[in-house]
Structures are given as structure tokens and as C-alpha cells.
N, C-alpha and C. Protein backbone atom coordinates (compact mmCIF):
# COMPACT_ATOMS: atom_id res chain seq x y z
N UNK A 1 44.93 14.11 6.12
CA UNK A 1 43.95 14.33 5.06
C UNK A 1 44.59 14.19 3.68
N UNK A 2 45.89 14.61 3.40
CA UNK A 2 46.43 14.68 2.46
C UNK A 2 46.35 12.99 1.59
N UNK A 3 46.93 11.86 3.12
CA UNK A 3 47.21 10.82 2.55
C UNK A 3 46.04 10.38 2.18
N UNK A 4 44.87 10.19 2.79
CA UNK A 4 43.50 10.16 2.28
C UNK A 4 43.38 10.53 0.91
N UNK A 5 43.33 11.62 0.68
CA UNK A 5 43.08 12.23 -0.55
C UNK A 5 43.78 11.29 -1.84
N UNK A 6 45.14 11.35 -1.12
CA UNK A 6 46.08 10.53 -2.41
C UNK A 6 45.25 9.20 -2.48
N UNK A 7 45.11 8.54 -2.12
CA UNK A 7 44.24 7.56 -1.38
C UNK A 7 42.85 7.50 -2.22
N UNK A 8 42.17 8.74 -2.09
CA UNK A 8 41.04 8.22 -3.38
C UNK A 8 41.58 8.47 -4.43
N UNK A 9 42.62 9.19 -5.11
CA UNK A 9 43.08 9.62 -6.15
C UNK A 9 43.10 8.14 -7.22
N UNK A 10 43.97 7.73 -6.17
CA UNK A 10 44.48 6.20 -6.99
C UNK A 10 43.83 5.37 -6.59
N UNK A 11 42.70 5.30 -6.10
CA UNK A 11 41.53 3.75 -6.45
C UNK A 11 40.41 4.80 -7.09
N UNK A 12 40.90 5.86 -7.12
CA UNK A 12 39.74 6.13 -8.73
C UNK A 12 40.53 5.74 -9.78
N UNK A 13 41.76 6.23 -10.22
CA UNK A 13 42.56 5.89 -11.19
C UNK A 13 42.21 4.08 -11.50
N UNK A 14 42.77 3.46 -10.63
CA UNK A 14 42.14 2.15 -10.45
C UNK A 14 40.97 1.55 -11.09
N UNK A 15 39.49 2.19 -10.15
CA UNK A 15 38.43 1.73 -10.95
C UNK A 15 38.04 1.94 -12.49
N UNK A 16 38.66 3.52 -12.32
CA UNK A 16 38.61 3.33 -14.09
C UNK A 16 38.93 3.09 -15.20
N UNK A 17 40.15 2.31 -14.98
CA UNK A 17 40.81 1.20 -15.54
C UNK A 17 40.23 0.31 -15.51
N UNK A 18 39.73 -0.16 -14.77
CA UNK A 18 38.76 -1.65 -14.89
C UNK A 18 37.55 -1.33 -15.17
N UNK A 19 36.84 -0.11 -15.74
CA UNK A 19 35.64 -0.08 -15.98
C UNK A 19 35.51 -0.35 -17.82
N UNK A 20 34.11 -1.26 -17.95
CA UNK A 20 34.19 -1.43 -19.60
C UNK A 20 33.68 -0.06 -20.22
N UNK A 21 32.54 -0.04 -19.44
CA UNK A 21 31.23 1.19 -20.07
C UNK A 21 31.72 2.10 -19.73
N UNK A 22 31.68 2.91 -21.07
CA UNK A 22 31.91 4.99 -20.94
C UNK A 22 31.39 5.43 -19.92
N UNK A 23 30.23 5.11 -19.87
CA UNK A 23 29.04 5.88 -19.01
C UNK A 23 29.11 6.00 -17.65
N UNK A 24 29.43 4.33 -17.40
CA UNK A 24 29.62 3.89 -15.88
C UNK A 24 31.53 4.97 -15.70
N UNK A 25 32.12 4.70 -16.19
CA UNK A 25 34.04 5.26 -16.21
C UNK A 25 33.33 6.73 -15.85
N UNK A 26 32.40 7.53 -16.75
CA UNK A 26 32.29 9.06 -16.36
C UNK A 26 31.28 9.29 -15.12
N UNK A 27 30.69 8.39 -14.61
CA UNK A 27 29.65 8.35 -13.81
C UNK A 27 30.64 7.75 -12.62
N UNK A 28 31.24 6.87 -12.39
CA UNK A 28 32.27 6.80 -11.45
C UNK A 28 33.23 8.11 -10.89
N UNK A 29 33.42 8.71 -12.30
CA UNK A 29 35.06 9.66 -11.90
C UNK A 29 33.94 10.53 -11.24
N UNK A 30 33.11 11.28 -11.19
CA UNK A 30 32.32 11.91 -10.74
C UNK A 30 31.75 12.13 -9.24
N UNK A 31 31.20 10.67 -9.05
CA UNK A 31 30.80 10.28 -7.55
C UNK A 31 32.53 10.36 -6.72
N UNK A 32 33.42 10.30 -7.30
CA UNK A 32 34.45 10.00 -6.75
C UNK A 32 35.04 11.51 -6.10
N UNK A 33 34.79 12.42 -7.54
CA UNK A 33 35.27 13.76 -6.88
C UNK A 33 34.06 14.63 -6.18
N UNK A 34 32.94 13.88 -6.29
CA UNK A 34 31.74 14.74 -5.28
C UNK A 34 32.72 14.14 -4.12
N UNK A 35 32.63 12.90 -3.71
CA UNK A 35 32.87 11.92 -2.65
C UNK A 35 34.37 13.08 -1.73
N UNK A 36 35.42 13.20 -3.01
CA UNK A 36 36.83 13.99 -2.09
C UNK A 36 36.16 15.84 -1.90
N UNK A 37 34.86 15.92 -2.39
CA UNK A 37 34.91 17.84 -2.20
C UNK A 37 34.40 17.72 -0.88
N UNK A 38 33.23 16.46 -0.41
CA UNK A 38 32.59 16.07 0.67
C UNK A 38 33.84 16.13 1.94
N UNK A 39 34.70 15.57 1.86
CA UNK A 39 35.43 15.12 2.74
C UNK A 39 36.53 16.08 2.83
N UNK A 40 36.29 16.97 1.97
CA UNK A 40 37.45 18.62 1.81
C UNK A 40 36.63 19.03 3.11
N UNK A 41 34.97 19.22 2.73
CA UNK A 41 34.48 20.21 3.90
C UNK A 41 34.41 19.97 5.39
N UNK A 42 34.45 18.19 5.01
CA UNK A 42 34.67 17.95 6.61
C UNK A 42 36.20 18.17 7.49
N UNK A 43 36.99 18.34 6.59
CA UNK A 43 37.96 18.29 6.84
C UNK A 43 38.29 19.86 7.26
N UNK A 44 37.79 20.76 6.95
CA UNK A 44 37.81 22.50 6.89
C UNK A 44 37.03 22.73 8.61
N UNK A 45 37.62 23.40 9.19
CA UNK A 45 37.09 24.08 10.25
C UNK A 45 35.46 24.95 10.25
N UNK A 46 35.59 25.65 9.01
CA UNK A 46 34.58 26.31 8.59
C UNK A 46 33.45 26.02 8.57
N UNK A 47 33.27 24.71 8.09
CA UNK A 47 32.39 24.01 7.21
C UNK A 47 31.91 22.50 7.53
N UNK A 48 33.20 22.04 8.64
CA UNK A 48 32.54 20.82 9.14
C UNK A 48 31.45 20.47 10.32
N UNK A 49 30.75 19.59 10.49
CA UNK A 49 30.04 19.39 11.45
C UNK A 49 31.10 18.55 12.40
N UNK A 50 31.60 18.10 12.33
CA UNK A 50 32.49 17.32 13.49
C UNK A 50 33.02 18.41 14.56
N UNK A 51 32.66 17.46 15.86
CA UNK A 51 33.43 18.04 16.92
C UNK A 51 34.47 18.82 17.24
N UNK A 52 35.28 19.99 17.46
CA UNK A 52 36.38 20.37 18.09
C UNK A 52 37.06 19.38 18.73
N UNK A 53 36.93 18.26 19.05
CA UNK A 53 37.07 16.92 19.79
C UNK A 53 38.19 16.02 18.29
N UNK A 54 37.06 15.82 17.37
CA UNK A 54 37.15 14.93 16.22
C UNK A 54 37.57 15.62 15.08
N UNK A 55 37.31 16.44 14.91
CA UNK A 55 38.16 17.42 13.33
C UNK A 55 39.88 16.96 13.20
N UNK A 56 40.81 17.37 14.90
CA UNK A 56 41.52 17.24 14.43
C UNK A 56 42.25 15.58 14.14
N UNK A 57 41.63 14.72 14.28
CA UNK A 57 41.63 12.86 13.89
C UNK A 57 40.97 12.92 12.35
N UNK A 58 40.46 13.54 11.73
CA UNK A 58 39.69 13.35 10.78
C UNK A 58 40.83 12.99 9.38
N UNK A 59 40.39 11.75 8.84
CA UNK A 59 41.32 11.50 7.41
C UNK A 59 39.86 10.83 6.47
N UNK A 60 38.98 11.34 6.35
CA UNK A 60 37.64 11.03 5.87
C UNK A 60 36.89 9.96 5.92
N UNK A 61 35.81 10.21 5.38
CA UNK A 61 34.22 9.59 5.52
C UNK A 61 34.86 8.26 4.46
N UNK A 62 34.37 6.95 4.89
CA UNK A 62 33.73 5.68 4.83
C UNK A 62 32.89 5.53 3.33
N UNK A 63 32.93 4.88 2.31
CA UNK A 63 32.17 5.15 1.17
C UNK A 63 31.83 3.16 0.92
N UNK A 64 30.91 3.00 0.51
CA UNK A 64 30.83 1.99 -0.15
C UNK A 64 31.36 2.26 -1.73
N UNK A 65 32.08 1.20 -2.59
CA UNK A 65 32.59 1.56 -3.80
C UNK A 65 30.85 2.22 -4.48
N UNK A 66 31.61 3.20 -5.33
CA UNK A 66 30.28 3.93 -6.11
C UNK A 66 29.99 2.70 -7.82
N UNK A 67 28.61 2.44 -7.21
CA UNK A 67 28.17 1.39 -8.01
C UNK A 67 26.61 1.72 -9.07
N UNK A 68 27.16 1.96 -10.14
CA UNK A 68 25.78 2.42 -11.36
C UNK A 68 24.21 1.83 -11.14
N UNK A 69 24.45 0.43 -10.11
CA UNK A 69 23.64 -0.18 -10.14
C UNK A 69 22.54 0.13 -8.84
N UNK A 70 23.14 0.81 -8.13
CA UNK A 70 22.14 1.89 -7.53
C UNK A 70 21.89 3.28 -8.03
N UNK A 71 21.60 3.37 -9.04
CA UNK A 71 20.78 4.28 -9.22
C UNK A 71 19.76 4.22 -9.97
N UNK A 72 18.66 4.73 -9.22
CA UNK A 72 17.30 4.06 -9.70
C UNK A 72 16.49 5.34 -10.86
N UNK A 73 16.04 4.54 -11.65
CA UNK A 73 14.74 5.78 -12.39
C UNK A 73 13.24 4.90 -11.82
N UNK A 74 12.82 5.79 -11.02
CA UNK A 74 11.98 5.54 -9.92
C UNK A 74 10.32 6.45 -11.03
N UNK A 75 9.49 5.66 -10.86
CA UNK A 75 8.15 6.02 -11.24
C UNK A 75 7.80 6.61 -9.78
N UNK A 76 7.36 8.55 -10.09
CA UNK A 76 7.56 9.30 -9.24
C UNK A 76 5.55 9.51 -9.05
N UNK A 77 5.06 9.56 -8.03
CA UNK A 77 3.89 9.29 -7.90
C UNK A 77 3.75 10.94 -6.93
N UNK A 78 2.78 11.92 -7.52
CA UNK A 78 2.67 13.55 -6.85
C UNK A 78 1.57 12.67 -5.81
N UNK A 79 1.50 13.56 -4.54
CA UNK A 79 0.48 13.44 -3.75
C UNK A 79 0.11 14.72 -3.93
N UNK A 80 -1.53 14.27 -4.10
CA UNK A 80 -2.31 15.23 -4.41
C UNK A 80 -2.76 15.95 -3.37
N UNK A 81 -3.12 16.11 -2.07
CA UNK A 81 -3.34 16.77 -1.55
C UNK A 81 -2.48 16.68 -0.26
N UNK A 82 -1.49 17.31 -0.41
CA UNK A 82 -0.60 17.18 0.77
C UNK A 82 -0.68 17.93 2.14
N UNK A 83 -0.99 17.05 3.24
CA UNK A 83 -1.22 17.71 4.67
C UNK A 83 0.16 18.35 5.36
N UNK A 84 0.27 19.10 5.75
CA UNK A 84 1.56 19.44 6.30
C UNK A 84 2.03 18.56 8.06
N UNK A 85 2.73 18.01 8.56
CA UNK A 85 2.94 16.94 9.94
C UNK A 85 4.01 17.47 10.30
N UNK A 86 4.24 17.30 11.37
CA UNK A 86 5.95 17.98 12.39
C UNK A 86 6.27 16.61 12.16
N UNK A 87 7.53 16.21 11.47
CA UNK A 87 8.45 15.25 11.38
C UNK A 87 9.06 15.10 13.00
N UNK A 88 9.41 13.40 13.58
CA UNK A 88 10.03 13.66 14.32
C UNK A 88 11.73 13.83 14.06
N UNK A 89 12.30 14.38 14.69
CA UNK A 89 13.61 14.29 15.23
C UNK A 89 14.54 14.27 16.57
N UNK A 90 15.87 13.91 16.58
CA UNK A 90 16.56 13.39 17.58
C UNK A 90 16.46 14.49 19.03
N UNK A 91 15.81 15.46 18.58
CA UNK A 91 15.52 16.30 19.57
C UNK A 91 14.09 16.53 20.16
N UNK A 92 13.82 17.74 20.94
CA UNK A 92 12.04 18.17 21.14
C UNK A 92 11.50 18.86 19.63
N UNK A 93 12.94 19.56 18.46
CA UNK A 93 12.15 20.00 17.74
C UNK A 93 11.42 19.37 16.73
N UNK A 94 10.34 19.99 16.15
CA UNK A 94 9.95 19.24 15.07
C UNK A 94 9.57 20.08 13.94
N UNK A 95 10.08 20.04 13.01
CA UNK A 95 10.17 20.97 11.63
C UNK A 95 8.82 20.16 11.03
N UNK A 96 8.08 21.30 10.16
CA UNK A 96 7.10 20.95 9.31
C UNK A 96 7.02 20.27 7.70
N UNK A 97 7.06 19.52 7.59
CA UNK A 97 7.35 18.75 6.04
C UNK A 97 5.69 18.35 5.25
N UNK A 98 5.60 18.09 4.45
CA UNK A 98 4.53 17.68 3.58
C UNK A 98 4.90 16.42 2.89
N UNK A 99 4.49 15.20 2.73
CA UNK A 99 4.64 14.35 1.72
C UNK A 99 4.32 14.66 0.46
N UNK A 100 5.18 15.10 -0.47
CA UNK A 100 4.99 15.60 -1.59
C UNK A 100 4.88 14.50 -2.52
N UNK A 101 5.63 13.00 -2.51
CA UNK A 101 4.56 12.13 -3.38
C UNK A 101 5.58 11.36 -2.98
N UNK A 102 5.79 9.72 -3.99
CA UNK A 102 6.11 8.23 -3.48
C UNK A 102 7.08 8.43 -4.84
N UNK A 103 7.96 7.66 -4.58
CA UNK A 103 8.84 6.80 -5.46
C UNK A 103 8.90 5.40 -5.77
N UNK A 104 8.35 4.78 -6.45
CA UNK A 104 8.09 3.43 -7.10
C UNK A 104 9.31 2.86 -7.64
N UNK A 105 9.86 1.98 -7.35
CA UNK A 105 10.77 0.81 -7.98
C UNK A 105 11.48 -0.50 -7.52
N UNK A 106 12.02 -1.35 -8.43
CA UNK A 106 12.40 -2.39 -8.38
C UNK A 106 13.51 -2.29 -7.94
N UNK A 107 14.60 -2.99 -6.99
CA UNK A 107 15.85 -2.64 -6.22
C UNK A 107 16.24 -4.50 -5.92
N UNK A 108 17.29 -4.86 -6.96
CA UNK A 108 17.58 -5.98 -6.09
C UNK A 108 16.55 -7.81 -6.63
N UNK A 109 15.07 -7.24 -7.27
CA UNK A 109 14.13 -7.95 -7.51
C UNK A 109 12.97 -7.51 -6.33
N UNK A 110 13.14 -6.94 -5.62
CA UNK A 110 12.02 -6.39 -4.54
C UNK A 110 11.58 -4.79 -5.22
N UNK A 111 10.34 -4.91 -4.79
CA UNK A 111 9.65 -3.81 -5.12
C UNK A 111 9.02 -2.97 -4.01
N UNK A 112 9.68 -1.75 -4.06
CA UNK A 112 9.64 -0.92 -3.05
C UNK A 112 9.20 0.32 -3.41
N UNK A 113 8.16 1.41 -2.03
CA UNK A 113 7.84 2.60 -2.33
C UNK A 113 8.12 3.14 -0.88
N UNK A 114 8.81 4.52 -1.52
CA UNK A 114 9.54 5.27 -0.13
C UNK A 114 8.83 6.81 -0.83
N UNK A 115 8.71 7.54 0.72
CA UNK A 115 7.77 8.52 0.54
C UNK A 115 8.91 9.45 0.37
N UNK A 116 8.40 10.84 -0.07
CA UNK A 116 9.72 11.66 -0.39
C UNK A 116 8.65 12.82 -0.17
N UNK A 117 9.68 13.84 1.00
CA UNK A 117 9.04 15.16 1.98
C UNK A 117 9.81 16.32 1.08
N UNK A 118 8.59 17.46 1.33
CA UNK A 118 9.25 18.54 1.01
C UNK A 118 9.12 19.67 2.79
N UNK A 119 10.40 20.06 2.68
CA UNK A 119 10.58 21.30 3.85
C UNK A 119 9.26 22.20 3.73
N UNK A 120 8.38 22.48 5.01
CA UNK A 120 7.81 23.95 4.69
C UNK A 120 8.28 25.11 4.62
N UNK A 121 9.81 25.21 5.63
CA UNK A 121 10.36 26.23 5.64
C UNK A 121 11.46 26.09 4.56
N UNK A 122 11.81 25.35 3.95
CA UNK A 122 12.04 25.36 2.59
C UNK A 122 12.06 26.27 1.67
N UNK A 123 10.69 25.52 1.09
CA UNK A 123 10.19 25.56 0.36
C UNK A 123 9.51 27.72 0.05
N UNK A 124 9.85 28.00 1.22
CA UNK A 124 9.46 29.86 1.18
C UNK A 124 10.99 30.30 0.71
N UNK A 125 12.03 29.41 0.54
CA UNK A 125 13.18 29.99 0.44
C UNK A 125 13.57 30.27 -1.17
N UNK A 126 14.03 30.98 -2.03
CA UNK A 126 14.41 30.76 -3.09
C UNK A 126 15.23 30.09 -3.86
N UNK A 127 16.35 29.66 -2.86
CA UNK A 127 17.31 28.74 -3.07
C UNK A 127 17.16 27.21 -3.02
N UNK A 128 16.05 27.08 -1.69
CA UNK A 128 15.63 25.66 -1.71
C UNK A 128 14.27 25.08 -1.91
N UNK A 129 13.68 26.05 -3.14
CA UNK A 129 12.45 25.54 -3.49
C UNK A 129 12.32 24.54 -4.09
N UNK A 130 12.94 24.30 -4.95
CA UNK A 130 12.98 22.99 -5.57
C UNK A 130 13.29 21.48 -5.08
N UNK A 131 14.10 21.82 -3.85
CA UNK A 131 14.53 20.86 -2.83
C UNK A 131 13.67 19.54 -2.38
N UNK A 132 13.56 18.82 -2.57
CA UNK A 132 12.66 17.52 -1.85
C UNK A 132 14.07 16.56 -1.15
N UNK A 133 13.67 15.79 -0.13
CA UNK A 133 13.95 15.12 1.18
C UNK A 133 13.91 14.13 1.31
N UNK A 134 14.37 12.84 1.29
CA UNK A 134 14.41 11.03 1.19
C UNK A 134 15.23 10.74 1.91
N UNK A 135 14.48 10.85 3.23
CA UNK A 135 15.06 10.12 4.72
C UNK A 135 14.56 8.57 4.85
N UNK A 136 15.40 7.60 5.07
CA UNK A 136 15.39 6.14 4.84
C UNK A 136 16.16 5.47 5.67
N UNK A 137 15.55 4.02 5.98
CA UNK A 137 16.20 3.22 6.91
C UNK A 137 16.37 1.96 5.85
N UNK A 138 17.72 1.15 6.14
CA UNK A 138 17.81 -0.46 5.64
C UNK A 138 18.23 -0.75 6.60
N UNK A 139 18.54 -2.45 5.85
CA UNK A 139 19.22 -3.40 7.04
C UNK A 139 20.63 -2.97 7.14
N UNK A 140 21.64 -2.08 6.60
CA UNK A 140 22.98 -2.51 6.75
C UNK A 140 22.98 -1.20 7.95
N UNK A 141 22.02 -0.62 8.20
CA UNK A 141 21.95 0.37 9.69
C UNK A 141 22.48 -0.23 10.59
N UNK A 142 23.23 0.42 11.67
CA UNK A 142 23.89 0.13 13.08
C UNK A 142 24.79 -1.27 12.64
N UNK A 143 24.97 -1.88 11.36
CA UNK A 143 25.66 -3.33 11.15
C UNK A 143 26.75 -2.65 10.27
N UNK A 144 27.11 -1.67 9.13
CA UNK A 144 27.88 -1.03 8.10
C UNK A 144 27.46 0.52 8.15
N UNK A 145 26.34 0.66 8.26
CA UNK A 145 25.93 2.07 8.18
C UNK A 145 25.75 3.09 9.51
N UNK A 146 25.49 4.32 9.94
CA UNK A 146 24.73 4.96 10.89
C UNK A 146 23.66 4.46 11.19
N UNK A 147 23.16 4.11 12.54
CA UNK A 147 21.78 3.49 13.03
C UNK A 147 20.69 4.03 12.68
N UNK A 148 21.08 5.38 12.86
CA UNK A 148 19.54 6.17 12.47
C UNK A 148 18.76 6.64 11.01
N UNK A 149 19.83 6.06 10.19
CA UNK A 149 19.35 5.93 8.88
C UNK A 149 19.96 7.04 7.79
N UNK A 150 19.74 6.90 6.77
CA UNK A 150 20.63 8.17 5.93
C UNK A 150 19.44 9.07 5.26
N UNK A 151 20.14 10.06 4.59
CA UNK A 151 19.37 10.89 3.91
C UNK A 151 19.64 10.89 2.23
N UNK A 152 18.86 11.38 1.23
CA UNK A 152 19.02 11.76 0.28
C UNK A 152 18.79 12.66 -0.38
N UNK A 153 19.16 13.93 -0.86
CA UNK A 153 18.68 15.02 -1.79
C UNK A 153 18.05 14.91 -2.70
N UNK A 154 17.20 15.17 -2.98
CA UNK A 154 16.03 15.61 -4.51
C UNK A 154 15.85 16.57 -4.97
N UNK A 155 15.35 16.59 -6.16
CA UNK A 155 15.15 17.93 -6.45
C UNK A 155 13.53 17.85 -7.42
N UNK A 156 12.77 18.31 -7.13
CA UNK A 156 11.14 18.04 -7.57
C UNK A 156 11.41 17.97 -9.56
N UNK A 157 10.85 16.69 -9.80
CA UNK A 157 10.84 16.46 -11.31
C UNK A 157 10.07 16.78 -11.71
N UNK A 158 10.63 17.06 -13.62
CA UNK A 158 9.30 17.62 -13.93
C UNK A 158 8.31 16.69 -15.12
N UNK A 159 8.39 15.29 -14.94
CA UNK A 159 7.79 14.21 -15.29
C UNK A 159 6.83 13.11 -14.54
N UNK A 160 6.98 12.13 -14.56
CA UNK A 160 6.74 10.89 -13.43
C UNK A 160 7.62 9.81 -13.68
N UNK A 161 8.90 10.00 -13.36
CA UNK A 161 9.86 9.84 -13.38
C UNK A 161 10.85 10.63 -12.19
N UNK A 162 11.60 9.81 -11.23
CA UNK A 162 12.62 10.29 -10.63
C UNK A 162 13.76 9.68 -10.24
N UNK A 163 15.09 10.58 -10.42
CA UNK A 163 16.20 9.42 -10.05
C UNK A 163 16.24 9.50 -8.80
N UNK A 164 16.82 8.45 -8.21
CA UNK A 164 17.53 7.89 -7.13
C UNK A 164 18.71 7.59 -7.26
N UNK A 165 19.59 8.13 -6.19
CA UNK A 165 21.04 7.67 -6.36
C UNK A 165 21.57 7.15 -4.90
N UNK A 166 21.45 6.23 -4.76
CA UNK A 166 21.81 5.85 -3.38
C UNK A 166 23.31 6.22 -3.28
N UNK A 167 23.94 5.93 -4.62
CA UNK A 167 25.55 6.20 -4.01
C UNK A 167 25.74 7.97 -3.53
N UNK A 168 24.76 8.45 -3.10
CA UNK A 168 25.11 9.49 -2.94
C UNK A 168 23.98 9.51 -1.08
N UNK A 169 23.64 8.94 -0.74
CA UNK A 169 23.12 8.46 0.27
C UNK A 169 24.01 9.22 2.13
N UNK A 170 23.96 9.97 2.53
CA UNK A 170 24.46 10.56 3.53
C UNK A 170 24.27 10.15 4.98
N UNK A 171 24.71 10.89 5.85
CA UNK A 171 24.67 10.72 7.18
C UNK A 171 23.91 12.07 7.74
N UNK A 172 22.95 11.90 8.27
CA UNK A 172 22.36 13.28 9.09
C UNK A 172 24.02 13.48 10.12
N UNK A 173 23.64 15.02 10.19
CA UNK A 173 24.76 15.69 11.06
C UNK A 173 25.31 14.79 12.71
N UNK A 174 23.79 14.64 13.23
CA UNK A 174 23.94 13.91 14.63
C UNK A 174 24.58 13.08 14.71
N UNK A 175 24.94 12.17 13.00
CA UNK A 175 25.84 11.15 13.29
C UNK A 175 27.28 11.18 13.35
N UNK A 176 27.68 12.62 13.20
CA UNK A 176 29.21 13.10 13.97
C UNK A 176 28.97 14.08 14.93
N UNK A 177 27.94 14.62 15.51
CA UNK A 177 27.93 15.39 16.34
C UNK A 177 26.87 15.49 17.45
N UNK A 178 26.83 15.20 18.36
CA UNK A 178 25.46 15.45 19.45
C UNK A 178 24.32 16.77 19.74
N UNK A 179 25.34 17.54 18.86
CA UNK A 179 24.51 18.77 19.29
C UNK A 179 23.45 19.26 18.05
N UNK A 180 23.52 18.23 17.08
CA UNK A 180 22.72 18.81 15.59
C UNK A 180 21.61 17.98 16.08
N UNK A 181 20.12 18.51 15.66
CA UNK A 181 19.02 17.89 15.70
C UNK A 181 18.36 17.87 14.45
N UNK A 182 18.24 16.32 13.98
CA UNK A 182 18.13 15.47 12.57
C UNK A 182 16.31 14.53 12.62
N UNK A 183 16.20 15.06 11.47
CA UNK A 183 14.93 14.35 11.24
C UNK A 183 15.00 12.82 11.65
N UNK A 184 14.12 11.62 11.72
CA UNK A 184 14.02 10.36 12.07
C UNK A 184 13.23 9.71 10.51
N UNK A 185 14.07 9.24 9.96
CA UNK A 185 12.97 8.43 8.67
C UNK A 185 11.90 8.02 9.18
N UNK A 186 10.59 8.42 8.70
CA UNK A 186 9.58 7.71 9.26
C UNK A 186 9.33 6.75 8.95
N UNK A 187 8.75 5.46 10.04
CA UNK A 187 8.39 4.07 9.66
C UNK A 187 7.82 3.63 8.46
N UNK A 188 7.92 4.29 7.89
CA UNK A 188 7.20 3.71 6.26
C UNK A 188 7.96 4.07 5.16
N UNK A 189 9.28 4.57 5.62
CA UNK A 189 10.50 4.40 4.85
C UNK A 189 12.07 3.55 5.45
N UNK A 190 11.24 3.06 6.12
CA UNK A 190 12.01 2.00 6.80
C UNK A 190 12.04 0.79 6.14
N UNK A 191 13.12 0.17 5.01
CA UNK A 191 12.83 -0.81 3.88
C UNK A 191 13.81 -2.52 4.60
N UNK A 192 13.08 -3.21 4.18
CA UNK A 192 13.31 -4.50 4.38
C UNK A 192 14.61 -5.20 3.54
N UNK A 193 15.75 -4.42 2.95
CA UNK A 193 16.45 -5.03 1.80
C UNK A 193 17.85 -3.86 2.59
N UNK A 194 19.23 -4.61 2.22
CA UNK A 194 20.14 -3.99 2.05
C UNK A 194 20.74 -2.61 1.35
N UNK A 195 21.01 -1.57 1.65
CA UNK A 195 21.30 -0.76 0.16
C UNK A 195 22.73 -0.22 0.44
N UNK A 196 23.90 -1.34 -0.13
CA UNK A 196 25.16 -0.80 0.43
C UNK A 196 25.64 0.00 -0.65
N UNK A 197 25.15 1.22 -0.64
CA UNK A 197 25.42 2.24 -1.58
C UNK A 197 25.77 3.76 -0.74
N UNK A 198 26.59 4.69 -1.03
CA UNK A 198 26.98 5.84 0.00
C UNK A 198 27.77 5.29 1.03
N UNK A 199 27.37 6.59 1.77
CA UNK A 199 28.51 6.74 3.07
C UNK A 199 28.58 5.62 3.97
N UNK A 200 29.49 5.17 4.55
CA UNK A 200 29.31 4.35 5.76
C UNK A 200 29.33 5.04 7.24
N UNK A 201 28.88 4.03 7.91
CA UNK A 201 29.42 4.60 9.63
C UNK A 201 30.83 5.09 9.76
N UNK A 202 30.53 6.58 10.79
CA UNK A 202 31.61 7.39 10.80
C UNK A 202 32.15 6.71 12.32
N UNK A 203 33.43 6.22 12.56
CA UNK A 203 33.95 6.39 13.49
C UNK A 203 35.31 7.48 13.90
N UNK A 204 35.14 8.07 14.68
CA UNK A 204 35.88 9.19 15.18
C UNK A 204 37.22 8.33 16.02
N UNK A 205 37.16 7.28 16.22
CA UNK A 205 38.87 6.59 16.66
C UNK A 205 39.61 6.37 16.00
């Protein structure tokens, strides 16, 4: 883990030497040290989802370079009357979510809208009320990425306006462990375009 670590140290040092823009240089160093606190916890007994099997092989998670150009300011669309549905997942259970509204934008020259869920059991919590959910499929699935698609964190805006940050784009748990049961992006966030932004496929060899 150590050499890892040294390892992002100096291709951050790296990229931000070659970066022109302030913005992008402080927006890089950033994703870089979310990217090593991520890979602290997997690396911790405490705190990781990996196997008793795989923890002790672990020298971290797979990143596509962190690129400004995925991150989207997305025209954020409320659904107005939201029905509550049991999401599926990799198991029999099925947790209750609401489509709380759409995200609108341009990615690439394609124009895309991905639905974005809020938890019911969430949402009663105080800590994760604010929380919204952007489970998604592309093409670089089962080819660069986890098959079953990644996730993204939100947090409910208070405009019509929302960011997107793909470089921050995750792996549900199941994809280091068999025993976690993970939502399934539903087919209508299943997008037709590449998004090599975030984590890559974890292999445990």
C-alpha cells in the first residue's frame, strides 16, 4: 500500500506540473487526495468491503486520470409527483427509492437524461437527507469498468442546476465482494456513449 500511495503522490506531482489552468491544477490535486483517502479505507480492515480473501493483496483501486472535462452542470429537472418503486438489486432485496427528478446534458456532443433516486429509508435519516443516488450504465462496462455499472453521490440542489462529476463515479460494494447486495441501474440509465471517468474494474489478482 505504501508503494501505491508513493505512486499517486508523484503522478499527482506530475499532473500538476503539466496543468495550464489554476482551476483545473486545484481541482486535480483534490480528486487525487479524495482518490488516496478512498483507497486508505480500502486498505484498513475496519472499513473495507473487500474480502478476508483480498484485503491482504490489496495495493489500490484503478482510476481513470481525473479529467475537468467530466464534470457536468447538468439542467436539474424536480419530478413532481414522485411514486415510491422497490429498485432492483443483485439480491431478493429490494429497497424503496423515488425518482426525485432528471439531469439534462450535453456529454461528448450527445445529449443525454439520467434519472436521479432518492433513498426512502434515507431520506427519514438526518444525516442522509439531503442525499440523492445516480446509478448508471456505459459502454466501457465489463470492457474497462465493473459490468454492473457504477454509482454516483448527490446531494439535492437548491436551483435547476446540478453537478455531475463522473470523475468521482464508483463501484457498488458487490463489485469486490459477493456478499453485499447493490442496487441495478435501471434501464433508462443505461447510456449509449463511453464515460471513462472514475474508478475502474477491480481485480483482486
Amino acid at each position: 500500500m505504501k508503494i501505491r500511495t508513493t505512486f499517486l503522490i508523484l503522478s499527482l506531482i506530475l499532473i500538476i506540473c503539466s496543468c495550464t489552468n489554476p482551476i483545473d491544477e486545484a481541482y486535480i490535486e483534490s480528486i487525487e487526495i479524495y482518490r488516496m483517502d478512498i483507497n486508505q479505507k480500502f486498505a484498513d480492515s475496519a472499513s473495507s468491503p473487500l474480502t478476508k480473501e483480498g484485503l491482504p493483496h490489496f495495493e489500490g483501486l484503478e482510476f481513470y486520470p481525473a479529467d475537468p472535462e467530466y464534470i457536468l452542470k447538468a439542467r436539474f429537472v424536480l419530478n413532481p409527483d414522485p411514486e415510491p418503486f422497490e429498485m432492483e438489486t443483485t439480491t431478493a432485496r429490494k429497497p424503496v427509492y423515488v425518482k426525485y427528478g432528471e439531469a439534462h446534458f450535453n456529454l461528448n456532443g450527445t445529449d443525454l437524461v439520467l434519472e436521479i433516486y432518492q433513498s426512502n429509508k434515507a431520506k427519514e435519516m438526518e444525516e442522509f437527507r439531503e442525499f440523492l443516488f445516480l446509478p448508471f450504465k456505459d459502454l466501457t462496462n465489463s470492457i474497462e469498468t465493473y459490468g454492473g455499472g457504477r454509482y454516483i453521490d448527490l446531494k439535492i440542489p437548491e436551483g435547476e442546476t446540478i453537478i455531475i462529476d463522473f470523475n468521482k463515479a464508483y463501484n457498488p460494494y458487490c463489485a469486490y465482494n459477493h456478499r453485499y447486495s447493490c442496487p441495478i441501474p435501471p434501464k433508462v440509465n443505461h447510456i449509449n456513449i463511453e464515460i471513462p471517468a472514475g474508478v475502474m474494474a477491480y481485480n483482486d489478482h
